[in-house]
C-alpha atoms as a PDB file:
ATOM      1  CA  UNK A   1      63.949  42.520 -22.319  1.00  0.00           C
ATOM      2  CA  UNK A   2      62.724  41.116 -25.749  1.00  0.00           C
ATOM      3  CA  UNK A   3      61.819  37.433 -25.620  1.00  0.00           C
ATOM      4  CA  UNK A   4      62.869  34.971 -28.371  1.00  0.00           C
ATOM      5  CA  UNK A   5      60.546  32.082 -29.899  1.00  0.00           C
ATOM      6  CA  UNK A   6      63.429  29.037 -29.408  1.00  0.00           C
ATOM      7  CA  UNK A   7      62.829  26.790 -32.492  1.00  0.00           C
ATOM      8  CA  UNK A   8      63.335  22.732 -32.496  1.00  0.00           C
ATOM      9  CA  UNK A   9      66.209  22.022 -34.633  1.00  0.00           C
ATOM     10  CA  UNK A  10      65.413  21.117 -38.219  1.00  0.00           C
ATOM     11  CA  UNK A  11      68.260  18.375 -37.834  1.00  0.00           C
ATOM     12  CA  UNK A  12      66.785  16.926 -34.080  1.00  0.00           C
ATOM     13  CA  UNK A  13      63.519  17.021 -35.574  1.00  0.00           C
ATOM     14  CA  UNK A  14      63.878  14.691 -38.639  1.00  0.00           C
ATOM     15  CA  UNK A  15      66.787  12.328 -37.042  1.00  0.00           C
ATOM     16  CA  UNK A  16      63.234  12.269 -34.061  1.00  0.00           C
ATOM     17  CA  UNK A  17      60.980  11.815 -36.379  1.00  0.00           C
ATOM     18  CA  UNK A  18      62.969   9.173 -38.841  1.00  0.00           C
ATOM     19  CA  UNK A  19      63.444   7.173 -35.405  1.00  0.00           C
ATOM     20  CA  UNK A  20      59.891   6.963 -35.098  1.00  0.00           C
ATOM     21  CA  UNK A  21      58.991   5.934 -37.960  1.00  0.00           C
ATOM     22  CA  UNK A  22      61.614   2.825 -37.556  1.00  0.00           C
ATOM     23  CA  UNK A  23      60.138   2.601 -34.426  1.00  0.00           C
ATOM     24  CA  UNK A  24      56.478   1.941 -35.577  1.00  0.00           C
ATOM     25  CA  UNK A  25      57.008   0.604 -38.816  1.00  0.00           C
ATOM     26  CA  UNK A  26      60.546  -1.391 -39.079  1.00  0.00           C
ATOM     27  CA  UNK A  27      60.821  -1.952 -42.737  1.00  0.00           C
ATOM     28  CA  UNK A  28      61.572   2.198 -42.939  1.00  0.00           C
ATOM     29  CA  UNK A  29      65.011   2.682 -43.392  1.00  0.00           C
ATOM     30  CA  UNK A  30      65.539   6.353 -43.165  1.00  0.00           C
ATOM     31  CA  UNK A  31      67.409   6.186 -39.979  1.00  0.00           C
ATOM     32  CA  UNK A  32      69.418   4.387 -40.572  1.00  0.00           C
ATOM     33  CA  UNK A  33      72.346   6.670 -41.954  1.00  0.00           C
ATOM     34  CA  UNK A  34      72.477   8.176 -38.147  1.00  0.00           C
ATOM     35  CA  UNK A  35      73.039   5.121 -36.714  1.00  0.00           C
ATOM     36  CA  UNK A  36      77.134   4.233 -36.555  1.00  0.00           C
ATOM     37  CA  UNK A  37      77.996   0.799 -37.355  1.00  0.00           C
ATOM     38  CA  UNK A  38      80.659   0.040 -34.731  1.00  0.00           C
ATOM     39  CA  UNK A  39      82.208  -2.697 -37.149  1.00  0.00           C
ATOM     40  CA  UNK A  40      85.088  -4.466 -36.130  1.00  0.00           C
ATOM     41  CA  UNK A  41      85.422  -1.954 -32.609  1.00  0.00           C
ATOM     42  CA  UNK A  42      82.609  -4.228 -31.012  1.00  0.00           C
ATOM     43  CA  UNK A  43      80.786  -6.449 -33.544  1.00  0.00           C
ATOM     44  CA  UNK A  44      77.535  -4.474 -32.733  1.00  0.00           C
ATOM     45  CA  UNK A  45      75.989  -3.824 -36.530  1.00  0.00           C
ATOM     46  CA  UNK A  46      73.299  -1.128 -37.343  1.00  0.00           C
ATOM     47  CA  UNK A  47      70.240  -3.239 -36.790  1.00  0.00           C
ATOM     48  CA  UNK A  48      71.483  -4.603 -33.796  1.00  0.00           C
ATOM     49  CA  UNK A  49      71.832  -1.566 -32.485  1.00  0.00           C
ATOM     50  CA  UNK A  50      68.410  -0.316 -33.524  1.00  0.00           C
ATOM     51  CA  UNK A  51      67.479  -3.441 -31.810  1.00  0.00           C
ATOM     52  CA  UNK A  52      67.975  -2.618 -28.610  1.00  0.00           C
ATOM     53  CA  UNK A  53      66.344   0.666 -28.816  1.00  0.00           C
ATOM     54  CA  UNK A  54      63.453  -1.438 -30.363  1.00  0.00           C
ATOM     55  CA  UNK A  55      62.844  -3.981 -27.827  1.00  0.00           C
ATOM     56  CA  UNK A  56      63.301  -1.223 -25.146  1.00  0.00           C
ATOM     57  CA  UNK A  57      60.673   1.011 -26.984  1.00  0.00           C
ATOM     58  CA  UNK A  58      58.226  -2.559 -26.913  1.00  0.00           C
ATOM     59  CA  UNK A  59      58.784  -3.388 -23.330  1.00  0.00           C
ATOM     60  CA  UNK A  60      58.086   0.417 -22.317  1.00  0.00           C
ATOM     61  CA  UNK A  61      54.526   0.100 -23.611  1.00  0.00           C
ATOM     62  CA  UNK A  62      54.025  -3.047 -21.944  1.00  0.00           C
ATOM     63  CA  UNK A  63      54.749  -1.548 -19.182  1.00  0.00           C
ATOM     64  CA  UNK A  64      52.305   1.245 -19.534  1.00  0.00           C
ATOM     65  CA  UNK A  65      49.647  -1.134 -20.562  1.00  0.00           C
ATOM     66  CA  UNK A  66      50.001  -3.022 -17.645  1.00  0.00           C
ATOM     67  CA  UNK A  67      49.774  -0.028 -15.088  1.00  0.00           C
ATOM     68  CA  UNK A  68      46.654   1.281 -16.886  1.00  0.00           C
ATOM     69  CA  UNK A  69      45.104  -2.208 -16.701  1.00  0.00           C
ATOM     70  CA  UNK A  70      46.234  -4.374 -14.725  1.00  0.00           C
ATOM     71  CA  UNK A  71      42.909  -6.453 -14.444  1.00  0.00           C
ATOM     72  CA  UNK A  72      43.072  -7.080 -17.784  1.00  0.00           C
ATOM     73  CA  UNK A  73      46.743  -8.197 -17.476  1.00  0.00           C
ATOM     74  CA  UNK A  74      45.838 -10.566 -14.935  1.00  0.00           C
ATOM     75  CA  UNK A  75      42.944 -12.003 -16.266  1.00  0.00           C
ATOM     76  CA  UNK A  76      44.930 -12.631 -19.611  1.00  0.00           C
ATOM     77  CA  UNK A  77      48.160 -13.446 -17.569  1.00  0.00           C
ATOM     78  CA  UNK A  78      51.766 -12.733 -18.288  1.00  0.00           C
ATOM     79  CA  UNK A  79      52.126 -14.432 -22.189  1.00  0.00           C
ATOM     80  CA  UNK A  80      49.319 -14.046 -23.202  1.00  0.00           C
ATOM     81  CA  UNK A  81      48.754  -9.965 -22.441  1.00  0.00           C
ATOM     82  CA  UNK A  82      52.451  -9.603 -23.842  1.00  0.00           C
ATOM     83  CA  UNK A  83      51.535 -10.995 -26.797  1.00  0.00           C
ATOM     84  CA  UNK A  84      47.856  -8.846 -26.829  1.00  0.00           C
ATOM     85  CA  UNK A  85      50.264  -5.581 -26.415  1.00  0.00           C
ATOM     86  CA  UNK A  86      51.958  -6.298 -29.539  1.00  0.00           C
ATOM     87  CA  UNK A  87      49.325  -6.834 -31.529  1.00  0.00           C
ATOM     88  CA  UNK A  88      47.709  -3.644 -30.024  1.00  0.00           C
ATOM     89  CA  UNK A  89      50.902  -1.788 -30.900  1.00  0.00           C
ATOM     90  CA  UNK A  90      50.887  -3.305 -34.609  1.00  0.00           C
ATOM     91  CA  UNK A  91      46.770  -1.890 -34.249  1.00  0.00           C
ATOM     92  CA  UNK A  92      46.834   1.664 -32.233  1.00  0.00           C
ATOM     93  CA  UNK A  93      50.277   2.677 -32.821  1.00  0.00           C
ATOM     94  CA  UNK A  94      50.940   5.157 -29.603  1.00  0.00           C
ATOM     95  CA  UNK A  95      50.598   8.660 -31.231  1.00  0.00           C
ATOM     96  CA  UNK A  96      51.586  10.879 -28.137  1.00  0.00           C
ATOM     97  CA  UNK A  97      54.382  11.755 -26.346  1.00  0.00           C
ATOM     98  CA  UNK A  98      53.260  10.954 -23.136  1.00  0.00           C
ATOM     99  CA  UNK A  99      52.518   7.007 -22.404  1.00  0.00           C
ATOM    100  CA  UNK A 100      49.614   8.018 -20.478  1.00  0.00           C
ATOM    101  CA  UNK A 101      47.141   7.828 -23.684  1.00  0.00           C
ATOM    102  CA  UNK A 102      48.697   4.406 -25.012  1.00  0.00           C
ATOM    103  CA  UNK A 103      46.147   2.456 -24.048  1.00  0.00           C
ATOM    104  CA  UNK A 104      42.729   4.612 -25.103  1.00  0.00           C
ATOM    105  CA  UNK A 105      41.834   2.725 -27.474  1.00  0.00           C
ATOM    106  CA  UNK A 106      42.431  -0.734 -25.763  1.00  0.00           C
ATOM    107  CA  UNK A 107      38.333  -1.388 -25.049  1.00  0.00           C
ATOM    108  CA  UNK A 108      37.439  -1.212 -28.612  1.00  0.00           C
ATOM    109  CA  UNK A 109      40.747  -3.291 -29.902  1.00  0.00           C
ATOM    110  CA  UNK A 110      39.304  -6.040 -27.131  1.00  0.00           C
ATOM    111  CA  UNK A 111      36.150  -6.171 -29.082  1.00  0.00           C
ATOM    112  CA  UNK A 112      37.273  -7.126 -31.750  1.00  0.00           C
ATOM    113  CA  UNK A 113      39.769 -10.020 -29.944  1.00  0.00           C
ATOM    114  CA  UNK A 114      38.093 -11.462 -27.097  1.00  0.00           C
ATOM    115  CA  UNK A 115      40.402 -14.113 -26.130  1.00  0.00           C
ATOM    116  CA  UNK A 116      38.338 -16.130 -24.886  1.00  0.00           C
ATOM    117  CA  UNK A 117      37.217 -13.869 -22.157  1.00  0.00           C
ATOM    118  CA  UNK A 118      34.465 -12.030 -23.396  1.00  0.00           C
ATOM    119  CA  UNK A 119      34.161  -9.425 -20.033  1.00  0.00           C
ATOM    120  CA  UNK A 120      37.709  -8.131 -21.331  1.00  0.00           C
ATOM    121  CA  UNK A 121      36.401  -5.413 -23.028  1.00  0.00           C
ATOM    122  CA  UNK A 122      34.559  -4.335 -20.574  1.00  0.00           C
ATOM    123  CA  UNK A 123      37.200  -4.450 -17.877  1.00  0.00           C
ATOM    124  CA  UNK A 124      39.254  -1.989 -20.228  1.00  0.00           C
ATOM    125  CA  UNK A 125      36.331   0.145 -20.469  1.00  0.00           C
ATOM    126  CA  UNK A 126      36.389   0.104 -16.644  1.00  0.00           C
ATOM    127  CA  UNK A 127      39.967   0.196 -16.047  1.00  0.00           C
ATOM    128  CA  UNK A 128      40.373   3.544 -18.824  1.00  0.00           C
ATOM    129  CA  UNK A 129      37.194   5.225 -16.968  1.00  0.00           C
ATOM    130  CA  UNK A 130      38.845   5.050 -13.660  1.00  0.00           C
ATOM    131  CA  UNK A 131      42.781   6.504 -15.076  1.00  0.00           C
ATOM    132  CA  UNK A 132      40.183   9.272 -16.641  1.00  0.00           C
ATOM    133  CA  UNK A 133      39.290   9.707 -13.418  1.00  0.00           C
ATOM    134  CA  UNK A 134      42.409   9.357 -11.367  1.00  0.00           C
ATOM    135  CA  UNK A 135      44.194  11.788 -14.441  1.00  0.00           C
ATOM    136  CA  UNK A 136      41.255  14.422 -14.637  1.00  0.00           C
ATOM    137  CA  UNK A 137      42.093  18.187 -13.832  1.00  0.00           C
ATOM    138  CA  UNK A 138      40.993  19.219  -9.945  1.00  0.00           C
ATOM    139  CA  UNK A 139      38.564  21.678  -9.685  1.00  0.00           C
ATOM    140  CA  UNK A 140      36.948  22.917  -6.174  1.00  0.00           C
ATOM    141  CA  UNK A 141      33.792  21.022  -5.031  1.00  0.00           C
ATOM    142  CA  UNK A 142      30.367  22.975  -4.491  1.00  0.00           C
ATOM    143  CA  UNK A 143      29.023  23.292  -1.629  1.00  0.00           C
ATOM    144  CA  UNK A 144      25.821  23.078   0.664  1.00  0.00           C
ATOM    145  CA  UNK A 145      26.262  26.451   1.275  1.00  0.00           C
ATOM    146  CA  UNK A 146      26.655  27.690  -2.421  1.00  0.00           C
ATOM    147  CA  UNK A 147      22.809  25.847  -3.469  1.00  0.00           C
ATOM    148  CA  UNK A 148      20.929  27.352  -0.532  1.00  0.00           C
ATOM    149  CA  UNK A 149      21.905  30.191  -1.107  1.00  0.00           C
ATOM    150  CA  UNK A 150      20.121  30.541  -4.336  1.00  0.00           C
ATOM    151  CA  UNK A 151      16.312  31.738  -4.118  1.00  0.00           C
ATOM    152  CA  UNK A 152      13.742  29.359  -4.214  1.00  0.00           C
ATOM    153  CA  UNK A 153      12.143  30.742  -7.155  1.00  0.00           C
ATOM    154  CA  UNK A 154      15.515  29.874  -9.141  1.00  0.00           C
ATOM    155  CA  UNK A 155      15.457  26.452  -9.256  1.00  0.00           C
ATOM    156  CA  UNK A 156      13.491  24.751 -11.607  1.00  0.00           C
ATOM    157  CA  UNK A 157      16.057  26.437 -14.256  1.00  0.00           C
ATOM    158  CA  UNK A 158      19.215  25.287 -11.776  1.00  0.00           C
ATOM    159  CA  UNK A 159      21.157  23.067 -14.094  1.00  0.00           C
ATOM    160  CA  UNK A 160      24.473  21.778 -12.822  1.00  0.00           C
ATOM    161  CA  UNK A 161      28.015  21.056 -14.040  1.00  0.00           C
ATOM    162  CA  UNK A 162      30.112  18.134 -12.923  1.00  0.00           C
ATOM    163  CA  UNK A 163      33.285  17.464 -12.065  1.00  0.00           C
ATOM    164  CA  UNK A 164      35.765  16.436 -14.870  1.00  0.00           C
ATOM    165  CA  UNK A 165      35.903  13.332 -13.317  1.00  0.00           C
ATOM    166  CA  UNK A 166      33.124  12.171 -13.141  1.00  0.00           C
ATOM    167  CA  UNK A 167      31.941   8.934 -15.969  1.00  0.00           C
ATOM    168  CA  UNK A 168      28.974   6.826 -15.943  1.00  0.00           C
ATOM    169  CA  UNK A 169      29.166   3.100 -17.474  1.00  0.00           C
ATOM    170  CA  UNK A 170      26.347   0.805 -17.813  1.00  0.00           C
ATOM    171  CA  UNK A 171      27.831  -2.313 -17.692  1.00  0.00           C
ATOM    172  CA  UNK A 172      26.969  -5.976 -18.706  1.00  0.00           C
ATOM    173  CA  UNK A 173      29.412  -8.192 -16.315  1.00  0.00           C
ATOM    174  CA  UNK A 174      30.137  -8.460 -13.094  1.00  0.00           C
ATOM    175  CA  UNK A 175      33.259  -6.085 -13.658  1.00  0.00           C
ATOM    176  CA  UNK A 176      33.587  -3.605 -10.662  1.00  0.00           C
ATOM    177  CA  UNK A 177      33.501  -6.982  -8.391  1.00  0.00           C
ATOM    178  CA  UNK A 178      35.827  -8.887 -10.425  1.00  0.00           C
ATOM    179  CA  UNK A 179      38.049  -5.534 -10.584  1.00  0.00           C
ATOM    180  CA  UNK A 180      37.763  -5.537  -6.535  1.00  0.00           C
ATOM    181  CA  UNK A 181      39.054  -8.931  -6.183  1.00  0.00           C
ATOM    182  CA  UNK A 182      42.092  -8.373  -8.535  1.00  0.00           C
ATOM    183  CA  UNK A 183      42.827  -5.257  -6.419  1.00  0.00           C
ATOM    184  CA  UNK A 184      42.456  -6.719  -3.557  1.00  0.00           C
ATOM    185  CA  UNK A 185      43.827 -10.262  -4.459  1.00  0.00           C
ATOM    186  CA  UNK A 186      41.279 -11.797  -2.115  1.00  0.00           C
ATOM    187  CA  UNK A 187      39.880 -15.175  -3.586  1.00  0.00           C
ATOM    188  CA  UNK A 188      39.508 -15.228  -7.299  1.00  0.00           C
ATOM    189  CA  UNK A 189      35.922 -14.961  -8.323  1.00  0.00           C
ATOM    190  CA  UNK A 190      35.005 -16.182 -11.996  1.00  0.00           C
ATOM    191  CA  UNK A 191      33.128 -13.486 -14.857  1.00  0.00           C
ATOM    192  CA  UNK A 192      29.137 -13.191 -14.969  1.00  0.00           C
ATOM    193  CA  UNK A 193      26.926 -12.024 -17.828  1.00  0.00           C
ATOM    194  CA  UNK A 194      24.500  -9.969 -15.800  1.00  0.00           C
ATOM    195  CA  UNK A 195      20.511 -10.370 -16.285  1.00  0.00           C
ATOM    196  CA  UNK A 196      20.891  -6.590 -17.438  1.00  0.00           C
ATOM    197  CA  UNK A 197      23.241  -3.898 -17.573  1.00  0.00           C
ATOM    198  CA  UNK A 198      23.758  -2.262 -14.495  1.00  0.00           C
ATOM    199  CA  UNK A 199      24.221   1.871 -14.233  1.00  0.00           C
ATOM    200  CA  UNK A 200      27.707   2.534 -12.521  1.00  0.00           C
ATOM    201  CA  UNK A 201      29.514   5.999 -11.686  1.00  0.00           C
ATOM    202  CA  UNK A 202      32.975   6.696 -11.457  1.00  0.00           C
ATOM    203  CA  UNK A 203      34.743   9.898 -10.024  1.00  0.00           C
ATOM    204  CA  UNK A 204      37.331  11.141  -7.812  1.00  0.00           C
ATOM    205  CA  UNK A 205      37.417  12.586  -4.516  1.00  0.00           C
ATOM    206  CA  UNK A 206      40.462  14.420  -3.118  1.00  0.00           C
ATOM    207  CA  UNK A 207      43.128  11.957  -4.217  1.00  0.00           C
ATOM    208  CA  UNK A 208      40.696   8.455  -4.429  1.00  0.00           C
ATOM    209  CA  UNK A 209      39.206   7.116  -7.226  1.00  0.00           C
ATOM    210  CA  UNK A 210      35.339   5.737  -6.381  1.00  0.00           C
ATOM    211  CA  UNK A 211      32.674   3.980  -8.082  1.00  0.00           C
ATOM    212  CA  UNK A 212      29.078   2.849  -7.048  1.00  0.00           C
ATOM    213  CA  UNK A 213      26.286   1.429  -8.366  1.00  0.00           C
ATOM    214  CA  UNK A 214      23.127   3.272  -9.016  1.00  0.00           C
ATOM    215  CA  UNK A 215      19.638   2.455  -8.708  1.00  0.00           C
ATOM    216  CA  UNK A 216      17.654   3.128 -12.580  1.00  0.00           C
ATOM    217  CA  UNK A 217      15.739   6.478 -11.396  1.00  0.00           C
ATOM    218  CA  UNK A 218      19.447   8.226 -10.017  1.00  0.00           C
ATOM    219  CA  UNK A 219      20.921   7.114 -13.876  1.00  0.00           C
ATOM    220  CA  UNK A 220      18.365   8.163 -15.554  1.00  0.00           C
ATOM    221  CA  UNK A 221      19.120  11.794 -13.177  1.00  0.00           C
ATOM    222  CA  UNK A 222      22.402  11.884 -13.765  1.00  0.00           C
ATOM    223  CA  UNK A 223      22.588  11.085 -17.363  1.00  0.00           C
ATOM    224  CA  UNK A 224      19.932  13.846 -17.816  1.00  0.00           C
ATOM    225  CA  UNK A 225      21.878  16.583 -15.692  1.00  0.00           C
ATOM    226  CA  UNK A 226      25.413  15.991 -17.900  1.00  0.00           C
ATOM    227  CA  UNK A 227      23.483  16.800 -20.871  1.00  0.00           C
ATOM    228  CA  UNK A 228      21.912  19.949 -19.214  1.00  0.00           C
ATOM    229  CA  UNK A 229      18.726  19.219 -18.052  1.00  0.00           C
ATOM    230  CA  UNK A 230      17.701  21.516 -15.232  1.00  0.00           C
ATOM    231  CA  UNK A 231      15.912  20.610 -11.909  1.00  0.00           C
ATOM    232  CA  UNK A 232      12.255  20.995 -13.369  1.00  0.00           C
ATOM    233  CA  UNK A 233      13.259  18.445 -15.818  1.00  0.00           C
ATOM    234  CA  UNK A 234      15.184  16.304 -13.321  1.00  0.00           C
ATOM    235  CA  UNK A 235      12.040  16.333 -11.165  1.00  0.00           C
ATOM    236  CA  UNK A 236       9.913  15.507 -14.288  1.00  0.00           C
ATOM    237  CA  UNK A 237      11.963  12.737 -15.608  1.00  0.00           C
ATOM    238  CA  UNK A 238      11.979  10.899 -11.919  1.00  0.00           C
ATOM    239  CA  UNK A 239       8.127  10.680 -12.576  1.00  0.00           C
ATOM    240  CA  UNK A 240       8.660   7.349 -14.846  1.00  0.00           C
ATOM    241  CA  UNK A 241       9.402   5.427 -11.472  1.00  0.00           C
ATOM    242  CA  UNK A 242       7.741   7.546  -8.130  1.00  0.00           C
ATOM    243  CA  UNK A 243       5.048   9.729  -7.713  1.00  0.00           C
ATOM    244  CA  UNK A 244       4.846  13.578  -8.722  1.00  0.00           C
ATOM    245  CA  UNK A 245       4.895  14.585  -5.033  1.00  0.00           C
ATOM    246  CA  UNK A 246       7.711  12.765  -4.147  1.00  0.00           C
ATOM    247  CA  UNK A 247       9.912  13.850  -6.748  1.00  0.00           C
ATOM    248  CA  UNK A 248      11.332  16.934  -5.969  1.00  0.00           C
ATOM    249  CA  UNK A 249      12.673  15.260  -2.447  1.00  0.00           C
ATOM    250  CA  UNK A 250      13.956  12.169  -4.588  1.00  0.00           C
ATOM    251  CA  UNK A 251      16.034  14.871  -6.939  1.00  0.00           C
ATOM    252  CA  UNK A 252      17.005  16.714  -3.676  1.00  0.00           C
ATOM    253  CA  UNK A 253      18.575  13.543  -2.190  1.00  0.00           C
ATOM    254  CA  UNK A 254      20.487  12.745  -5.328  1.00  0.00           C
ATOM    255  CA  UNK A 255      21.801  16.428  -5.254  1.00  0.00           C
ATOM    256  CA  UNK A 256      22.848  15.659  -1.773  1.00  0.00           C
ATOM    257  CA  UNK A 257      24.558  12.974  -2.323  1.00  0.00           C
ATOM    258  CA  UNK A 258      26.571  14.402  -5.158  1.00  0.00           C
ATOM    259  CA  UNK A 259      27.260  17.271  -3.128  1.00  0.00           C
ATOM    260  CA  UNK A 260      29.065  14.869  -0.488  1.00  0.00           C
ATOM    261  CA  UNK A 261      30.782  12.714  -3.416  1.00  0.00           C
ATOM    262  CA  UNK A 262      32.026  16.084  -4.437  1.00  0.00           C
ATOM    263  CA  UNK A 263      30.337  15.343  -8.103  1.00  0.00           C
ATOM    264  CA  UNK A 264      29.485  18.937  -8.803  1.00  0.00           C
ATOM    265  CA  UNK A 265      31.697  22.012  -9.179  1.00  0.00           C
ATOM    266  CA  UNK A 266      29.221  24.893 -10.486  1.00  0.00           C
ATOM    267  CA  UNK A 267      25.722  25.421 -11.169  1.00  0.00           C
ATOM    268  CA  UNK A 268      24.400  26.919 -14.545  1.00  0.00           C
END
């Protein structure tokens, strides 16, 4: 049976792609010769139709704004994150066809706008990291097994691959807490500039989305380990903070941990 290549309609295409660009940038007109002017049938004209399909187009991406941060939403409230959207829109116009990637660019438009709440774009940055997460493609855990069964004389080269949902933040604010008590809606608590950044990690397990803090030495670890460093190196590295003789067990209880956060998926 021979297969054949169906092609988008030429037609489909530009009345799509003329609708878009009314869509994103209403002073285009090129639509506008689709769109039937109902005239004296119902008194709707041509822009009031487009209208419609406007403000439904505007509200949409409010929508997915708000369910990929809805910390941020709260700590702006209602007006104020409506009117934030539209000026994110007017910014980062959404260049996808799925409403999932909307809002990427969110932490670095907050920047630039604080709003009088300077931790905002920080919460985006925390909020994005854990719909990465949430979003990222499965892939089966390692296990136990799978590392002891590699010789002993193997690994200082053992170098290890993550999860693709794993993410590590260092961040300035008390965000994870103040993300917690949204979540939660216990009792509000108010934003705090931290002494110093604090190292935070961010993955999923099964269908959950985590996050922890970690101490400097366990950063430092993983940090080294996404960018390929191998055990010998991990085990060097941890020197900066413990002794040489204790190392290797310090690196050996990070790797266990990982192993029961599910963080790794392979060795290399």
């Amino acid at each position: 049976m021979s297969k054949h290549k169906t092609e988008p309609s030429s037609e489909l295409y530009r009345l799509q792609q003329n609708m878009m660009a009314w869509l994103v940038n209403k002073d285009s007109d090129a639509v506008k010769p689709d769109v039937v002017d109902t005239g004296e049938v119902s008194k709707v004209s041509i822009d009031q139709r487009l209208a419609v399909y406007g403000n439904a187009y505007g509200y949409r991406l409010i929508d997915a704004l708000s369910e990929n941060y809805p910390a941020v939403h709260t700590l702006l409230g209602d007006d104020d994150f409506y009117k934030m959207t539209y000026a994110y829109m007017d910014a980062y116009p959404s260049q996808h066809f799925s409403l999932r990637y909307f809002g990427h660019q969110l932490e670095h438009f907050l920047k630039k706008y604080h709003y009088n709440i300077p931790v905002l774009s920080e919460m985006a940055q925390f909020e994005w990291a854990l719909r990465k997460g949430f979003d990222a493609e499965d892939e089966e855990a390692l296990t136990l097994v799978a590392l002891q069964e590699i010789a002993i004389e193997q690994w200082g080269e053992l170098k290890f691959i993550f999860h693709p949902s794993v993410s590590r933040l260092d961040l300035e604010w008390n965000t994870p807490q103040l993300w917690t008590a949204i979540d939660e809606e216990t009792e509000p608590m108010p934003p705090e500039k931290l002494e110093y950044p604090y190292a935070w990690l961010l993955w999923r397990k099964e269908l959950l989305t985590y996050y922890r803090s970690l101490d400097v030495d366990e950063a430092w670890a993983l940090d080294t380990a996404f960018q390929g460093g191998n055990f010998s190196e991990l085990c060097e590295g941890v020197c900066e903070w413990i002794d040489a003789e204790h190392a290797p067990s310090r690196v050996a209880g990070f790797l266990s941990q990982w192993l029961q956060d599910d963080l790794l998926v392979g060795l290399g």
